[in-house]
C-alpha atoms as a PDB file:
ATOM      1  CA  UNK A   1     -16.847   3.752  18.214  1.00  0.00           C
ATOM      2  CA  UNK A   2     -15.064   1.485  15.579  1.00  0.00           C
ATOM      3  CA  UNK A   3     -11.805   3.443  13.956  1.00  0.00           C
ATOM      4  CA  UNK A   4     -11.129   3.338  10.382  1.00  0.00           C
ATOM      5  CA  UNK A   5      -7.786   3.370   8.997  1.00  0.00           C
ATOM      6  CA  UNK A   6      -7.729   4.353   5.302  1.00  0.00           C
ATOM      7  CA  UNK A   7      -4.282   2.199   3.433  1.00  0.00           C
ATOM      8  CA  UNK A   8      -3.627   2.953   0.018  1.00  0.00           C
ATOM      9  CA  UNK A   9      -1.766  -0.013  -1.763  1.00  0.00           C
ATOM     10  CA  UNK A  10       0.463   0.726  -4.702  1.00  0.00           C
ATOM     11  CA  UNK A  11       0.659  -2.878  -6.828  1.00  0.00           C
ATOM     12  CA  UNK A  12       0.645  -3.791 -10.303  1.00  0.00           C
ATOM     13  CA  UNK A  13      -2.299  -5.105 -11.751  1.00  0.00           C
ATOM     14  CA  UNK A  14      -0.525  -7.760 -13.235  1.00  0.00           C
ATOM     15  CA  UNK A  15      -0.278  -8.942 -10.002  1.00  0.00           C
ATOM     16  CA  UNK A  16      -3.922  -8.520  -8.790  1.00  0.00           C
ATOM     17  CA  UNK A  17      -4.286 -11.948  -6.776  1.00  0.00           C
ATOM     18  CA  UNK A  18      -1.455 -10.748  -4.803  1.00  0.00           C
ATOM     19  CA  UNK A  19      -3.192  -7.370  -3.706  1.00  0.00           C
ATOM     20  CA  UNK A  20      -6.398  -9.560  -3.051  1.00  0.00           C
ATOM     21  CA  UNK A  21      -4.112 -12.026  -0.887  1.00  0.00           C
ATOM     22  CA  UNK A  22      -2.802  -9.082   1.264  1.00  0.00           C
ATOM     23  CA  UNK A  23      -5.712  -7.420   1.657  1.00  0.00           C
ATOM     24  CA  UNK A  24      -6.936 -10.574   3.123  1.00  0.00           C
ATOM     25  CA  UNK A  25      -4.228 -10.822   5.656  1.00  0.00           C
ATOM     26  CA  UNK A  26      -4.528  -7.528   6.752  1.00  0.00           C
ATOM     27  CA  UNK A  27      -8.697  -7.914   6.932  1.00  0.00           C
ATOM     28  CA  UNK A  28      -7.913 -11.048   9.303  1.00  0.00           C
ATOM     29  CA  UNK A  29      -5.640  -8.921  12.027  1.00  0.00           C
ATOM     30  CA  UNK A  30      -7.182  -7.968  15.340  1.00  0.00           C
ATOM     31  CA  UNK A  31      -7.520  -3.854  15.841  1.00  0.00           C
ATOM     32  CA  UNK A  32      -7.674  -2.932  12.432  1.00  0.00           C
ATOM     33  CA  UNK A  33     -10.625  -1.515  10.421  1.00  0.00           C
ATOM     34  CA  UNK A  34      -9.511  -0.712   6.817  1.00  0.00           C
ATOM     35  CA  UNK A  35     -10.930   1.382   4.009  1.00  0.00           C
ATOM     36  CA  UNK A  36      -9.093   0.654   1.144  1.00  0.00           C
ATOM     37  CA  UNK A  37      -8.013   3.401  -1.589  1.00  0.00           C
ATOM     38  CA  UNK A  38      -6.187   2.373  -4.340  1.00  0.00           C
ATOM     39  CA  UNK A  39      -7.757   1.929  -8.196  1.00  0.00           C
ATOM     40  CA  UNK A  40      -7.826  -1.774  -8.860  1.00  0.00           C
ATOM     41  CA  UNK A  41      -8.455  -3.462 -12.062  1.00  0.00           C
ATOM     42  CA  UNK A  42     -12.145  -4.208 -11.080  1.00  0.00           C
ATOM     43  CA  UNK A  43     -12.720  -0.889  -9.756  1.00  0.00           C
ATOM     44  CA  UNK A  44     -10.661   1.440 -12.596  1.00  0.00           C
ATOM     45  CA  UNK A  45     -10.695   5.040 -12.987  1.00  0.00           C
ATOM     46  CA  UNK A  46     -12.938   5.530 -16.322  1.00  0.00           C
ATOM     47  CA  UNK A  47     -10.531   8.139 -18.126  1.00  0.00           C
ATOM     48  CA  UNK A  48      -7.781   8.303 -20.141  1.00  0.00           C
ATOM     49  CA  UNK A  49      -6.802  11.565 -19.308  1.00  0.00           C
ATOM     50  CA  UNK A  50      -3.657  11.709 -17.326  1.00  0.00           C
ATOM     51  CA  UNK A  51      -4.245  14.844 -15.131  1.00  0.00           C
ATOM     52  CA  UNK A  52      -7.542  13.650 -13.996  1.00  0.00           C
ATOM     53  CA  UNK A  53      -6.153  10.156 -13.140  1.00  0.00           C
ATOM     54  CA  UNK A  54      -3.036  11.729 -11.367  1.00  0.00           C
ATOM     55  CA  UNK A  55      -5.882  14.129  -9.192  1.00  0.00           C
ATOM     56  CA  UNK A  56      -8.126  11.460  -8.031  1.00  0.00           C
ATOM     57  CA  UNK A  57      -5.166   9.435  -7.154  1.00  0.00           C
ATOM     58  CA  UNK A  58      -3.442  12.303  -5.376  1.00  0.00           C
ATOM     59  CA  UNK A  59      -6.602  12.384  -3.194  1.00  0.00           C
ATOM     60  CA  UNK A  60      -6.880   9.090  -2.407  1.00  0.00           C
ATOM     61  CA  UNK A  61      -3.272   8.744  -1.124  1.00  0.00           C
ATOM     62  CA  UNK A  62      -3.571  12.327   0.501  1.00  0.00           C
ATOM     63  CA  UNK A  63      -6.406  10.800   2.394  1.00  0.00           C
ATOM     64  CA  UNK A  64      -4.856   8.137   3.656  1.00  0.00           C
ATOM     65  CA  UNK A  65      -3.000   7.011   7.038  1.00  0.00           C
ATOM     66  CA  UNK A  66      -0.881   4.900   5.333  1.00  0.00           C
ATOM     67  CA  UNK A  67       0.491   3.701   1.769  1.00  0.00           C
ATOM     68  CA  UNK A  68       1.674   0.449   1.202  1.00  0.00           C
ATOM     69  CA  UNK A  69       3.271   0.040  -1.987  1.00  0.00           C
ATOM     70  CA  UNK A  70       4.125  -3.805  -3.036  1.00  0.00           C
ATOM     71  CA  UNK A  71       7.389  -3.785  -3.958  1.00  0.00           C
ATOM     72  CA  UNK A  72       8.411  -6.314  -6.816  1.00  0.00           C
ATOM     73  CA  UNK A  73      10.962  -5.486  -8.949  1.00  0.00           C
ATOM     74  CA  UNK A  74       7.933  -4.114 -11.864  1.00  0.00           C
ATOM     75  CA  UNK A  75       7.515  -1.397  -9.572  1.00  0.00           C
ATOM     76  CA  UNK A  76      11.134  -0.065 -11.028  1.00  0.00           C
ATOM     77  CA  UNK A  77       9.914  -0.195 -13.997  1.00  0.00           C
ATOM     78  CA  UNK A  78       6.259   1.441 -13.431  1.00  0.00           C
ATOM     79  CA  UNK A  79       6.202   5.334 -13.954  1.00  0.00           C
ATOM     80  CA  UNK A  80       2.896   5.610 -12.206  1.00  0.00           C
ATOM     81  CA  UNK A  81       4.041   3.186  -9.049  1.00  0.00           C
ATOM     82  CA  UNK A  82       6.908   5.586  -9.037  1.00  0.00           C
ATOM     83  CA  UNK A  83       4.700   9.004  -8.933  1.00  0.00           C
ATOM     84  CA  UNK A  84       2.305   7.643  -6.657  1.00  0.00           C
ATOM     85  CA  UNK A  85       5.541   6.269  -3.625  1.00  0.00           C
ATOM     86  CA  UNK A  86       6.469  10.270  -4.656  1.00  0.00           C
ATOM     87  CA  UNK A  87       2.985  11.373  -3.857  1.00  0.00           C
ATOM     88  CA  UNK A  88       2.915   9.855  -0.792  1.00  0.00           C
ATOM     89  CA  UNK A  89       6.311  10.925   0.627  1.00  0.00           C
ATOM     90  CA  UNK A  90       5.035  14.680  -0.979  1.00  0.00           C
ATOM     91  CA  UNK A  91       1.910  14.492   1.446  1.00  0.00           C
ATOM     92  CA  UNK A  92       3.578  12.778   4.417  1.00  0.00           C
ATOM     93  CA  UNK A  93       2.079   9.640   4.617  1.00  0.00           C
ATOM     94  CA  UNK A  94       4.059   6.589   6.181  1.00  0.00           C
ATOM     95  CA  UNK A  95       5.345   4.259   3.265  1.00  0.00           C
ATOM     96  CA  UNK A  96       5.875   0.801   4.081  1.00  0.00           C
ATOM     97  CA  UNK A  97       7.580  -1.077   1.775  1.00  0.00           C
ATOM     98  CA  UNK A  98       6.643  -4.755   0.924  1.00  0.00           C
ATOM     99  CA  UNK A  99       8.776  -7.652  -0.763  1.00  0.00           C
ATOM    100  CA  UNK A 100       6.674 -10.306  -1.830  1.00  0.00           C
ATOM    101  CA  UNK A 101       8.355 -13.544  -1.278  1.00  0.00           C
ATOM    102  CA  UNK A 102      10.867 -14.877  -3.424  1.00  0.00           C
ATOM    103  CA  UNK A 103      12.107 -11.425  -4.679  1.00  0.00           C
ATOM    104  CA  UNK A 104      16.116 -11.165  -4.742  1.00  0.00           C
ATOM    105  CA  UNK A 105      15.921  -7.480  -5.249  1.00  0.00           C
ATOM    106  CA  UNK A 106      13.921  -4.253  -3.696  1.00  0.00           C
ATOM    107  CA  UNK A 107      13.754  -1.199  -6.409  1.00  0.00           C
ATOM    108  CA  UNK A 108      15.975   1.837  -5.323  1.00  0.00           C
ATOM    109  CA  UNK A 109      12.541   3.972  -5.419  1.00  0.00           C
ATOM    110  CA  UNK A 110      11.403   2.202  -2.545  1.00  0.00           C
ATOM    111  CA  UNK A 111      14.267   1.461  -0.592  1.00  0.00           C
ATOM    112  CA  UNK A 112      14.838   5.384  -1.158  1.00  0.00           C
ATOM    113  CA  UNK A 113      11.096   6.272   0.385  1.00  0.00           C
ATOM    114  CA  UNK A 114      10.252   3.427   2.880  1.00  0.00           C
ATOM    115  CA  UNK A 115       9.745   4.018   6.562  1.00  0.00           C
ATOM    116  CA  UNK A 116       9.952  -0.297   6.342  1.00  0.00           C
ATOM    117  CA  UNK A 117      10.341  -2.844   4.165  1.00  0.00           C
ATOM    118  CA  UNK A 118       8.763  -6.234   4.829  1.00  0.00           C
ATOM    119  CA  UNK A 119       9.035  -9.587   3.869  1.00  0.00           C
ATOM    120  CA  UNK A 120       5.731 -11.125   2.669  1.00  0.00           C
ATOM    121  CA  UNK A 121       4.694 -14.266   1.937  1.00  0.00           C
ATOM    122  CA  UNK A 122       0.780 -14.366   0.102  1.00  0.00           C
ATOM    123  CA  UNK A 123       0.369 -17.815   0.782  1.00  0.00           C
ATOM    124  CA  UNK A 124       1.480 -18.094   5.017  1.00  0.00           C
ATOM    125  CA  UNK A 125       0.784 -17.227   8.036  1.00  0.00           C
ATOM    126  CA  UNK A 126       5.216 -16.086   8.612  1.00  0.00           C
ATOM    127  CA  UNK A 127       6.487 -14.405  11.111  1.00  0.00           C
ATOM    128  CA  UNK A 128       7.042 -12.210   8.709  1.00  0.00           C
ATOM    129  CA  UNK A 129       3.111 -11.255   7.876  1.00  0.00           C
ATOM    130  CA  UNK A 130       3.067 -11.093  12.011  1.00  0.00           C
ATOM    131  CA  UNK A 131       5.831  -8.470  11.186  1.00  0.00           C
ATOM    132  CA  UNK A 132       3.996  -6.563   8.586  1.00  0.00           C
ATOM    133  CA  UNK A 133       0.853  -6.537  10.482  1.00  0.00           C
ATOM    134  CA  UNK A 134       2.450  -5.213  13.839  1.00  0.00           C
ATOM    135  CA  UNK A 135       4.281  -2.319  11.834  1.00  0.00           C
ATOM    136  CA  UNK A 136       1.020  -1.859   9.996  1.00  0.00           C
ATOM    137  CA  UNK A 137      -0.501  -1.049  13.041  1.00  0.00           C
ATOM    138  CA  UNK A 138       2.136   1.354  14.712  1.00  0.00           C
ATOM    139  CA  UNK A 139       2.477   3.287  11.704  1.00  0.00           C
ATOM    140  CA  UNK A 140      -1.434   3.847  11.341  1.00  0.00           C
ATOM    141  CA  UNK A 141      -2.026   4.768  15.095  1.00  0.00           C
ATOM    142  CA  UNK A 142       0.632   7.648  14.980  1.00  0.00           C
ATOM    143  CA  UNK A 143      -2.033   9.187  12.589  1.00  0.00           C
ATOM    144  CA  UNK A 144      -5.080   9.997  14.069  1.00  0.00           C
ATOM    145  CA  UNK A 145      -7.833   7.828  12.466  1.00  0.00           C
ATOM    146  CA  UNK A 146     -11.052   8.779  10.597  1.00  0.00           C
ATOM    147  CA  UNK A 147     -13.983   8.033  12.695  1.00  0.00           C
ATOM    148  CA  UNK A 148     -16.699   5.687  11.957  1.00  0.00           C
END
């Protein structure tokens, strides 16, 4: 029986290739079968209606094992980035922080919630993607996985 570990990833949609990128490196690694739960830009939540957005959001990251949240320095400046690393931490899921290559900086809201922060790179193959992958993993299997 395959196990299915649900991530949601907190990013920017600015910044979509960069989600697309990561979710490709962590597709390629060995052991892990993701279901992915975040909104993306071609997948959006069709309301304007804050409450509602803020509930189907809460469920998604409730339901998850993990939450990554990509962790550029726009996510200081994001309100809903901010309530959804606050969700997260509210519903005890793992938060693993990532710094996308190049950044100087982490925002205080993540280095404040974080379990980890790692160093990513969207175009290598780094130690530091063997890093993310590895903690990936540990953090999901403390949380018993939904069955496939």
């Amino acid at each position: 029986m395959s196990k299915t570990y649900s991530i949601f990833i907190s990013h920017c949609w600015d910044y979509n290739d960069s989600l697309i990128n990561l979710k490709n490196l962590l597709n390629k690694e060995d052991g892990l079968v993701a279901s992915y739960e975040e909104v993306t830009v071609d997948a959006p939540i069709n309301s304007e209606d804050e409450k509602y957005i803020k509930r189907v959001l809460k469920a998604r990251i409730s339901a998850s094992d993990v939450f990554i949240v990509v962790a550029g320095m726009y996510t200081a400046h994001s309100d809903w980035m901010k309530w959804e690393i606050e969700t997260a931490v509210a519903n005890n899921i793992p938060v693993i922080g990532i710094k996308p290559h190049g950044s100087q900086r982490t925002p205080q809201v993540v280095t404040d919630n974080a379990k980890i922060i790692v160093g990513w790179s969207a175009n290598s193959t780094s130690k530091c993607n063997s890093r993310l992958k590895i903690r990936l993993l540990s953090e999901v299997r403390q949380k018993p996985p939904v069955a496939v």
